[in-house]
C-alpha atoms as a PDB file:
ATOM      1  CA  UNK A   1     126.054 101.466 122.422  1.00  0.00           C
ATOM      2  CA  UNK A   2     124.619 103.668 125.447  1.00  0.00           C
ATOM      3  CA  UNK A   3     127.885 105.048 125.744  1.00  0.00           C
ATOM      4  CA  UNK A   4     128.159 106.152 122.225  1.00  0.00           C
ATOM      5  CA  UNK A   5     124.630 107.521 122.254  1.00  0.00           C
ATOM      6  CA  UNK A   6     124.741 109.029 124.813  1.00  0.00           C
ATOM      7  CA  UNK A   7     128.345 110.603 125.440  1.00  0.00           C
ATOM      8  CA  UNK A   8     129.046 114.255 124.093  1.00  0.00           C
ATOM      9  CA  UNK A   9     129.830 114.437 120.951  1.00  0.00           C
ATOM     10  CA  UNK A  10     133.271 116.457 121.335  1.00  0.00           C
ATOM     11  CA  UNK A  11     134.122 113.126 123.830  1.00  0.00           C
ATOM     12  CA  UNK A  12     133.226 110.500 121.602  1.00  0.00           C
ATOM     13  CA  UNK A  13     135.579 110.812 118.694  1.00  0.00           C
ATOM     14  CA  UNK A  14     138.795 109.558 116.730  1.00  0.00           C
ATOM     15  CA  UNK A  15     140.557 106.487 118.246  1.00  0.00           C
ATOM     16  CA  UNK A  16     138.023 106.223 121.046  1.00  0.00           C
ATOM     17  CA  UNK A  17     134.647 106.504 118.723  1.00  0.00           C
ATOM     18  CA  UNK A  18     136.507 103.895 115.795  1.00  0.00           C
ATOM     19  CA  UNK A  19     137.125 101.086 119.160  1.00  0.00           C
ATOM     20  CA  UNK A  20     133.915 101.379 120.524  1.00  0.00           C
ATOM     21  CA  UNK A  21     132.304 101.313 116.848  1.00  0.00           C
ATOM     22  CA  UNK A  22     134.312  98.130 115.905  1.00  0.00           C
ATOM     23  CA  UNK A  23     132.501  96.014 118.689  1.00  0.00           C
ATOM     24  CA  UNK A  24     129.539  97.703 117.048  1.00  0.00           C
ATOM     25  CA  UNK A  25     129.924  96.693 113.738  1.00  0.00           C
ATOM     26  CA  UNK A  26     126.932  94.476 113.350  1.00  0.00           C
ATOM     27  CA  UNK A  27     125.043  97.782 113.862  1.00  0.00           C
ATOM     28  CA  UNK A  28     126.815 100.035 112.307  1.00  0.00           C
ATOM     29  CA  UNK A  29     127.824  98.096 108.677  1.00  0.00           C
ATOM     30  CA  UNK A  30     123.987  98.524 107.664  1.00  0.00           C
ATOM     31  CA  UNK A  31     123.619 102.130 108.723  1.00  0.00           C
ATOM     32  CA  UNK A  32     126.927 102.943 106.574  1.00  0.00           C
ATOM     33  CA  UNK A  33     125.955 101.012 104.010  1.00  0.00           C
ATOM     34  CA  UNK A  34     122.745 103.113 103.612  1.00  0.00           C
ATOM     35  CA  UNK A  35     124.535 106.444 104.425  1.00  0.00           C
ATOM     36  CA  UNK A  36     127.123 105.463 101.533  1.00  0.00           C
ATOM     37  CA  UNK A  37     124.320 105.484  99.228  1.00  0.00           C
ATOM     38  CA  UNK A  38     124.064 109.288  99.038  1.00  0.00           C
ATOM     39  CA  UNK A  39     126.010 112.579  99.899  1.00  0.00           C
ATOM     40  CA  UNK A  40     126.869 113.161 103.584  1.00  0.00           C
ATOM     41  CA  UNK A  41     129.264 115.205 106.004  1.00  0.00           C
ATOM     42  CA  UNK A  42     130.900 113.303 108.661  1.00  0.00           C
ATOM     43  CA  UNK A  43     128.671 115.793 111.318  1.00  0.00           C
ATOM     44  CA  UNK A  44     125.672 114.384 109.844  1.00  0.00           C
ATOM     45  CA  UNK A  45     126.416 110.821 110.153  1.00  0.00           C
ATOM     46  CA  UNK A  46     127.323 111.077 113.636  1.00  0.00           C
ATOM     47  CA  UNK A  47     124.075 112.738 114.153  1.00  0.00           C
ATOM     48  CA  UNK A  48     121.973 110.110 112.622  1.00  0.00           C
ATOM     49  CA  UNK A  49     124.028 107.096 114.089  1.00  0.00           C
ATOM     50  CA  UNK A  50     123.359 108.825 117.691  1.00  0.00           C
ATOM     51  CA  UNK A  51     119.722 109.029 116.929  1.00  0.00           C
ATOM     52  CA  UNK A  52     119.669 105.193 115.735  1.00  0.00           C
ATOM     53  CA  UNK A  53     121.843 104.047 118.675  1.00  0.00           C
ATOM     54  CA  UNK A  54     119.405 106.141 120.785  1.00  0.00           C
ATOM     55  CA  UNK A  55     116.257 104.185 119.670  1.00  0.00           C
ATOM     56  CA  UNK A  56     117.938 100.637 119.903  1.00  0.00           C
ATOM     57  CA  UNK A  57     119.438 101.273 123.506  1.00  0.00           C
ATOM     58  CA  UNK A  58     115.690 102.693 124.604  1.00  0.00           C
ATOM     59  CA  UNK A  59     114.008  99.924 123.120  1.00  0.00           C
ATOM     60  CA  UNK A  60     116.091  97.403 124.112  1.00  0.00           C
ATOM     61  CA  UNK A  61     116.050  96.395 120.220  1.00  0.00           C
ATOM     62  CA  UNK A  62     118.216  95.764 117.251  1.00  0.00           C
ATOM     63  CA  UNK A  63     116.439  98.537 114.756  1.00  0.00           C
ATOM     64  CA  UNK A  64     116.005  94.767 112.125  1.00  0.00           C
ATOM     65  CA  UNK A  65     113.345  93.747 114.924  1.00  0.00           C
ATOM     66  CA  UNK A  66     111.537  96.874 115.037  1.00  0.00           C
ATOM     67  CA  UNK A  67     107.734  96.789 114.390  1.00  0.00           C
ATOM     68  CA  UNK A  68     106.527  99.620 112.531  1.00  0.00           C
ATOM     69  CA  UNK A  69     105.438 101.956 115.147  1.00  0.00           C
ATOM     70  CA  UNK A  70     109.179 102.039 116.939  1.00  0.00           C
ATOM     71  CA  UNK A  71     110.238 102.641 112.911  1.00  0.00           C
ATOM     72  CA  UNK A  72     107.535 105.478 112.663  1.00  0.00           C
ATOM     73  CA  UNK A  73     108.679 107.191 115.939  1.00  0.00           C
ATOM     74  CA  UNK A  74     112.403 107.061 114.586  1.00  0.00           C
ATOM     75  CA  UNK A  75     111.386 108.696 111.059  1.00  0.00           C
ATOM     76  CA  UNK A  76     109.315 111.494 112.492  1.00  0.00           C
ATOM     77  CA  UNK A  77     111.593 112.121 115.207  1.00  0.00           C
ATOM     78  CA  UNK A  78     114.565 112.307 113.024  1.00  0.00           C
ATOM     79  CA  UNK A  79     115.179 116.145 111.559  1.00  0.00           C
ATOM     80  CA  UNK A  80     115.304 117.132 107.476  1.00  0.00           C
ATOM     81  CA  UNK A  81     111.221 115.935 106.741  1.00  0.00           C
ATOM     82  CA  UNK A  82     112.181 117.066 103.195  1.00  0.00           C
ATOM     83  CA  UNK A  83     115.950 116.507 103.094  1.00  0.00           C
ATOM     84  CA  UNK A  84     117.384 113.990 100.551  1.00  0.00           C
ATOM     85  CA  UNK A  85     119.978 113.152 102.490  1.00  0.00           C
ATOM     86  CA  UNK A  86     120.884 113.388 106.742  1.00  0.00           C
ATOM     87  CA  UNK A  87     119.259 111.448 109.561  1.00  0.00           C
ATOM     88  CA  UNK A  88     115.364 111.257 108.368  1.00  0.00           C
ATOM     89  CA  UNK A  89     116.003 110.332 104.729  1.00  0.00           C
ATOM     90  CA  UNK A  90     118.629 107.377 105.714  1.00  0.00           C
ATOM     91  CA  UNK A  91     115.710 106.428 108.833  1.00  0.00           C
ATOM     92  CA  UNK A  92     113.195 105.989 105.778  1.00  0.00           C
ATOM     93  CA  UNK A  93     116.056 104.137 103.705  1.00  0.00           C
ATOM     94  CA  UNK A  94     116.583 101.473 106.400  1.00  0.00           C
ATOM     95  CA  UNK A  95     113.385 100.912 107.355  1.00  0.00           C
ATOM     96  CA  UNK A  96     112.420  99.970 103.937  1.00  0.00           C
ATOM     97  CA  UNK A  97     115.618  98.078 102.627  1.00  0.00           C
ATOM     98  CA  UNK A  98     116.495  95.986 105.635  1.00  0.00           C
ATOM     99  CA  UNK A  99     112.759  95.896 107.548  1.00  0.00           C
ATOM    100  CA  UNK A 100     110.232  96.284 104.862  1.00  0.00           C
ATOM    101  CA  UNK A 101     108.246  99.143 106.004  1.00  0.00           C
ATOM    102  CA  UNK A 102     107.247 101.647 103.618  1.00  0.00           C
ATOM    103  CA  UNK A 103     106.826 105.022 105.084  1.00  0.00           C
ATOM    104  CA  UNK A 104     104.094 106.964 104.228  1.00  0.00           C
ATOM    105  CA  UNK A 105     104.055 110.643 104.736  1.00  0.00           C
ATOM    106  CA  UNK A 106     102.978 114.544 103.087  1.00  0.00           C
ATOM    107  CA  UNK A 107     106.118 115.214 102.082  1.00  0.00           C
ATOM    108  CA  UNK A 108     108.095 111.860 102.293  1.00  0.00           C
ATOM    109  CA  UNK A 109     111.024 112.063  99.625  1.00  0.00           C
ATOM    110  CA  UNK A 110     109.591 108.809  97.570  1.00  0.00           C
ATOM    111  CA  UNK A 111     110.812 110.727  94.437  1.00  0.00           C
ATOM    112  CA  UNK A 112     114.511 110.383  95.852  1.00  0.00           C
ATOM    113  CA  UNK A 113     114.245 107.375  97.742  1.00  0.00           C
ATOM    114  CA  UNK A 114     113.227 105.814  94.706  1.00  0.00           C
ATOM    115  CA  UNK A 115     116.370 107.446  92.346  1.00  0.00           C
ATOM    116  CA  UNK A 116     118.623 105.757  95.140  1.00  0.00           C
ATOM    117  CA  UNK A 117     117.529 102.407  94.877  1.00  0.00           C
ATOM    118  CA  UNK A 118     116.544 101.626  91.463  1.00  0.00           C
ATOM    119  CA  UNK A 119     118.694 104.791  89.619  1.00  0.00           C
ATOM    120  CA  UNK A 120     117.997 107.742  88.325  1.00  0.00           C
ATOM    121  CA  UNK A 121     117.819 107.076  84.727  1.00  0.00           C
ATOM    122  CA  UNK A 122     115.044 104.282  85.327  1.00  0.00           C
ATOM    123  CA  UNK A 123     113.148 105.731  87.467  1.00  0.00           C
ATOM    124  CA  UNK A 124     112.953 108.876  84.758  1.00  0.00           C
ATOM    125  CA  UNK A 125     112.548 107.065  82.221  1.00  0.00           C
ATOM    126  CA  UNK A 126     109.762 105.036  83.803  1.00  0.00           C
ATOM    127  CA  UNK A 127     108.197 107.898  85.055  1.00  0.00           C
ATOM    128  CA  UNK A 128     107.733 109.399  81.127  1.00  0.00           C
ATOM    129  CA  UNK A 129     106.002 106.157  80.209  1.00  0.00           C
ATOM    130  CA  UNK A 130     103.233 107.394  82.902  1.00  0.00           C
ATOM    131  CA  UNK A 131     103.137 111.123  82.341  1.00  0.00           C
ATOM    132  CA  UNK A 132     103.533 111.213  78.300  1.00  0.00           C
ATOM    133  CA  UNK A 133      99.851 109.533  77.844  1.00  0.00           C
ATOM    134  CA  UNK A 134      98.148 112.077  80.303  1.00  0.00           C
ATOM    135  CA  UNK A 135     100.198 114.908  79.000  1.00  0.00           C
ATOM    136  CA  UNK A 136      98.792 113.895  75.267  1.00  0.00           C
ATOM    137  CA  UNK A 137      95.583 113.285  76.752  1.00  0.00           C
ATOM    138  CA  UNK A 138      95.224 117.417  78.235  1.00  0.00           C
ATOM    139  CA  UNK A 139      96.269 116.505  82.073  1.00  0.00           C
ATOM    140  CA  UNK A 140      98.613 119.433  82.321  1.00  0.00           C
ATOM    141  CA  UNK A 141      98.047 120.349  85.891  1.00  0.00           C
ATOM    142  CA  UNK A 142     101.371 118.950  87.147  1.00  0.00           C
ATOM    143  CA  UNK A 143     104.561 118.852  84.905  1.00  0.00           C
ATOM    144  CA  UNK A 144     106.732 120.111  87.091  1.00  0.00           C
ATOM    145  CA  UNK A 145     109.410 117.761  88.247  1.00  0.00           C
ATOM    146  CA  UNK A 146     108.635 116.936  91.912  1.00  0.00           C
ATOM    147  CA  UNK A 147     105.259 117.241  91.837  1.00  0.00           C
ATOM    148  CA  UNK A 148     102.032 115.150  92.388  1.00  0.00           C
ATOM    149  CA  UNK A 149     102.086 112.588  89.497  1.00  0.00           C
ATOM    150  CA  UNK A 150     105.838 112.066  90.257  1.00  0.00           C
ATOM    151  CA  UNK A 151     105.281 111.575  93.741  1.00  0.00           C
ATOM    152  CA  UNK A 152     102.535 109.107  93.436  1.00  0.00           C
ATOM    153  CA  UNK A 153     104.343 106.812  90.799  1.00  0.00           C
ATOM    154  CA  UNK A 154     107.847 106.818  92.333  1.00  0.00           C
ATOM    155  CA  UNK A 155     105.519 105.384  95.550  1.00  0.00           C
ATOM    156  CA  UNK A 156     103.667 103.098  93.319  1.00  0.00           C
ATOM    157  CA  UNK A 157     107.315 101.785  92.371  1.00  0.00           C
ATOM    158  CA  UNK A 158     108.268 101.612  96.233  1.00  0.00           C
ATOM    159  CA  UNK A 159     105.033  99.732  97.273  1.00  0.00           C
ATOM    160  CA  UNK A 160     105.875  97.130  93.871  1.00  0.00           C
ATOM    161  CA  UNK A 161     109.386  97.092  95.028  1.00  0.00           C
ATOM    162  CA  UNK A 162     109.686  97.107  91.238  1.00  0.00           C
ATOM    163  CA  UNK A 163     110.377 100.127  89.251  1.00  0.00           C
ATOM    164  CA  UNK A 164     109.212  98.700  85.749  1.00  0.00           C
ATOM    165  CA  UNK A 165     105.663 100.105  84.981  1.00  0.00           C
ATOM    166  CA  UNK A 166     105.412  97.183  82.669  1.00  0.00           C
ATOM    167  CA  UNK A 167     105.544  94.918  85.947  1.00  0.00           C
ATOM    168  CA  UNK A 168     102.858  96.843  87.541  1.00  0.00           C
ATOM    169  CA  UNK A 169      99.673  95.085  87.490  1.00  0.00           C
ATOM    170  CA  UNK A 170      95.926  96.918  88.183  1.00  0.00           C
ATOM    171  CA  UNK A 171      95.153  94.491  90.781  1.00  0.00           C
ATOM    172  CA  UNK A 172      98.180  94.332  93.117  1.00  0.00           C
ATOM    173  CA  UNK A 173      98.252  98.166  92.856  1.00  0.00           C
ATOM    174  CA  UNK A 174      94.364  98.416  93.583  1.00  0.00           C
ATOM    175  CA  UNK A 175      94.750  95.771  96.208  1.00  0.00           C
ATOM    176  CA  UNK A 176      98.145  97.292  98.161  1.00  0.00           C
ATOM    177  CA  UNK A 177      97.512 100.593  97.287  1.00  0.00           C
ATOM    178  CA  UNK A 178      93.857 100.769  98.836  1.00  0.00           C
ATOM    179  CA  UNK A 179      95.207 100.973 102.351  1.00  0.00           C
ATOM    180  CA  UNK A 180      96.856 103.916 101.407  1.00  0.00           C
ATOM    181  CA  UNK A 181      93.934 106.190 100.543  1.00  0.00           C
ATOM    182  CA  UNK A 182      92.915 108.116 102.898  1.00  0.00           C
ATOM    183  CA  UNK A 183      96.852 109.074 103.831  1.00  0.00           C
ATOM    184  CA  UNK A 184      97.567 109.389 100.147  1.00  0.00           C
ATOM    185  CA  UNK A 185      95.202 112.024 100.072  1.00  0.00           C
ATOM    186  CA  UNK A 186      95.715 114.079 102.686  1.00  0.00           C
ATOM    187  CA  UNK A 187      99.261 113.770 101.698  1.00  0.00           C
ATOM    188  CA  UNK A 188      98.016 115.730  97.908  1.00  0.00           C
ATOM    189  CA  UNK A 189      96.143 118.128 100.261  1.00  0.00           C
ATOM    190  CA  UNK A 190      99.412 119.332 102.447  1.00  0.00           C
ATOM    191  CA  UNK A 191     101.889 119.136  99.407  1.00  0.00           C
ATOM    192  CA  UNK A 192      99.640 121.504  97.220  1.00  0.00           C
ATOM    193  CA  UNK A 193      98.121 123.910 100.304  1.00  0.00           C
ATOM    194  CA  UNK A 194      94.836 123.207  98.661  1.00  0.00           C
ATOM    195  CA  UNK A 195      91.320 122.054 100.162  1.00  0.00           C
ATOM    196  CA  UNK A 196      89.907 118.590 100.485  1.00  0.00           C
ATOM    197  CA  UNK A 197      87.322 119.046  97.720  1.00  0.00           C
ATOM    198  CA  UNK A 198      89.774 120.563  95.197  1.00  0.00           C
ATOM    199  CA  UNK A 199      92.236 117.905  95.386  1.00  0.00           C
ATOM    200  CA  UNK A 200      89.681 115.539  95.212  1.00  0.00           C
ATOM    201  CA  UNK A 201      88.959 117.137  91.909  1.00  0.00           C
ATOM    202  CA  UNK A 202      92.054 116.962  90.525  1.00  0.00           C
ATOM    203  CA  UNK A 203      92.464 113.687  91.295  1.00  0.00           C
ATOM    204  CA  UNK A 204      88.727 112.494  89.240  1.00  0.00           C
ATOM    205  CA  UNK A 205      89.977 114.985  86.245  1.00  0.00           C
ATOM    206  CA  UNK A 206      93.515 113.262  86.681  1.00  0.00           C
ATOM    207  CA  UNK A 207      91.883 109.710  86.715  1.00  0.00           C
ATOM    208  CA  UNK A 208      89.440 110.465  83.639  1.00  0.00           C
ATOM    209  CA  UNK A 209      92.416 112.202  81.439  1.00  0.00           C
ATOM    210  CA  UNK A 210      94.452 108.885  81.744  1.00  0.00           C
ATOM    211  CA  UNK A 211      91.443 106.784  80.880  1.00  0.00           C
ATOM    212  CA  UNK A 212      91.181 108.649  77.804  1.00  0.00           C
ATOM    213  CA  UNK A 213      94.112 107.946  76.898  1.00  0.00           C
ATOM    214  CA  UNK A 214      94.265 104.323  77.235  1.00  0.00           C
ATOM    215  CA  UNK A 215      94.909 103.318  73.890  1.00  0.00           C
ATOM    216  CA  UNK A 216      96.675 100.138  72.757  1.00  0.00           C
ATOM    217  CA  UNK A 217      99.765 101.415  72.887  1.00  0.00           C
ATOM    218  CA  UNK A 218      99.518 103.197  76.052  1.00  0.00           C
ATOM    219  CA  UNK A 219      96.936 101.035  78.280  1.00  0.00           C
ATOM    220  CA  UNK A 220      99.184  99.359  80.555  1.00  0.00           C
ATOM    221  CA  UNK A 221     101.420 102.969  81.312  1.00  0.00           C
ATOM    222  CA  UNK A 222      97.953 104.276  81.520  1.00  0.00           C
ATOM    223  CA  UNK A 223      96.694 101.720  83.790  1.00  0.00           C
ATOM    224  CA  UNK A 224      99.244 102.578  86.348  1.00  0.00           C
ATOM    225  CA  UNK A 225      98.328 106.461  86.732  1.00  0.00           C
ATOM    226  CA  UNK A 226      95.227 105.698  86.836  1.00  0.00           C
ATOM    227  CA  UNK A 227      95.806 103.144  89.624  1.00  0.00           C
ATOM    228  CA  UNK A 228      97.481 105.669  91.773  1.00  0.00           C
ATOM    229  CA  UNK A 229      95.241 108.751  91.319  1.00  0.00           C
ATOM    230  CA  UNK A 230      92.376 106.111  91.743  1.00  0.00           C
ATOM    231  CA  UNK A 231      93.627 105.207  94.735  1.00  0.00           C
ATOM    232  CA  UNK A 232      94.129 108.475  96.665  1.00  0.00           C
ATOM    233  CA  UNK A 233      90.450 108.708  96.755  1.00  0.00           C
ATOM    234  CA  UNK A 234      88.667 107.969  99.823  1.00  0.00           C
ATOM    235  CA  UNK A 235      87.055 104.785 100.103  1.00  0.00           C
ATOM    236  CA  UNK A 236      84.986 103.275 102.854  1.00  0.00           C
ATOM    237  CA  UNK A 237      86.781  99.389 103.031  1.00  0.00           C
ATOM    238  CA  UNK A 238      89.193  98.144 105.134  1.00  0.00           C
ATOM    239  CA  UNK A 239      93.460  98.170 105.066  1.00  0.00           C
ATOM    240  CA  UNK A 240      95.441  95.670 103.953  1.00  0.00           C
ATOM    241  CA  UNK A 241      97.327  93.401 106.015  1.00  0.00           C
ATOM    242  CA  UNK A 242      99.989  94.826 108.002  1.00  0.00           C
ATOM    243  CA  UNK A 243      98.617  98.451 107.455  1.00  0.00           C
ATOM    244  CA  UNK A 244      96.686 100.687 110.107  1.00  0.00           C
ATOM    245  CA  UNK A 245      93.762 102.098 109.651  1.00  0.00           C
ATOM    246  CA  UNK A 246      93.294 105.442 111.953  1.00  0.00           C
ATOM    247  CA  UNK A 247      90.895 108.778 110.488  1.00  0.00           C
ATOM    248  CA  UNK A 248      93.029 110.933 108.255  1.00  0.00           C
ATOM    249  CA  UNK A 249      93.826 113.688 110.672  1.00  0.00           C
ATOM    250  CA  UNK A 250      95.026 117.468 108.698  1.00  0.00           C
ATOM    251  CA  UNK A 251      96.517 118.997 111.899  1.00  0.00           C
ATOM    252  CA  UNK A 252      99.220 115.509 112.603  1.00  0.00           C
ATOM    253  CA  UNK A 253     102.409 116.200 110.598  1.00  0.00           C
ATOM    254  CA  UNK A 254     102.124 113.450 108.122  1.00  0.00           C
ATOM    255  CA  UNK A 255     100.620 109.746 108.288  1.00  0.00           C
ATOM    256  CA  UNK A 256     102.226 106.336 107.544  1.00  0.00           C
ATOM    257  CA  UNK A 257     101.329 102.756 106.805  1.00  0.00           C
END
């Protein structure tokens, strides 16, 4: 594995990269598996199988027994912060299929991450069930695809592991999502270049839209929004389990849980 990491890359190719790879394997099958999961260039792949390798030859660790500050270290060090594809995006990909860590960061991908593992039909189609109450309810502040609202329920569906708003529940999202606050919200504040106090605005005038439009028919889509845009408010109380809990800190690239 050293040798692969750490040889040049015109070196370590055709017949002599496939033998050491196939004593690999055990290492390598997951990382493909992820990679075959979106579009990719062979240069890229080598790139982001170096930078795994890398990591697991440092740490003296297969990348399964990780914690999640090695796994946080990997993702930030890996290039493409926005990409949808290429070393970062297939860092955040493993991490969360194979180790269950959810990384959380300003401009994390969630929107994508989510369209790879539950499909991008359900993830639309669950994502109209949250944003056609508020949008009949006057919250017209972000309809563009991409944006806020989209990026807080395709997390909500990655924290649930579920994409089905109907299997969201209030309480599991108040209680898992709580931890997330304070990141969650200076997350809003890089994404839209605004200030603290604005976004914390936007996020009450979000919240009291979708509780307007709570109706019958709508309460448990409803419910869900109002969850997420509920929980990107600061709160004084402590992380879940398995979550740090550090000041939110604007100048640090992004933050993770």
């Amino acid at each position: 594995m050293e040798q692969y990491a750490t040889a040049p890359a015109e070196f370590m190719t055709g017949g002599r990269a496939r033998n050491v790879l196939h004593q690999l394997a055990r290492f390598d099958t997951p990382f493909m598996d992820i990679v075959k999961l979106t579009s990719h260039m062979d240069t890229t792949v080598v790139a982001a199988r170096r930078h795994l390798f890398t990591y697991m030859v440092q740490t003296g660790l297969a990348f399964w027994a990780w914690p999640k500050e090695i796994w946080v270290e990997v993702i930030q060090a890996g290039p493409g912060r926005t990409h949808t594809s290429g070393t970062r995006f297939w860092m955040l990909l493993l991490a969360y299929l194979f180790c269950d860590v959810l990384y959380v960061g300003a401009f994390t991908a969630y929107g994508a991450m989510a369209e790879v593992i539950f499909g991008q039909s359900m993830v639309a189609t669950e994502g109209d069930k949250v944003r056609t109450p508020l949008v009949e309810a006057g919250y017209a502040a972000d309809q563009k695809a991409g944006g806020r609202l989209h990026w807080l329920t395709t997390l909500c569906m990655l924290v649930n592991r579920n994409p089905s708003i109907e299997a969201f529940s209030a309480q599991l999202l108040k209680r898992d999502l709580i931890g997330y606050a304070p990141f969650l919200l200076s997350a809003l504040v890089k994404r839209s270049q605004t200030t603290l106090h604005t976004a914390s605005i936007q996020l009450e005038v979000a919240t009291c839209a979708t509780t307007v439009a709570t109706a019958a028919t709508t309460a448990m889509t409803a419910t869900v929004a109002t969850t997420a845009m509920v929980a990107a408010t600061p709160k004084a109380t402590s992380p879940p389990n398995g979550i740090r809990s550090h000041k939110v800190d604007h100048h640090k690239e992004d933050h993770y849980a």
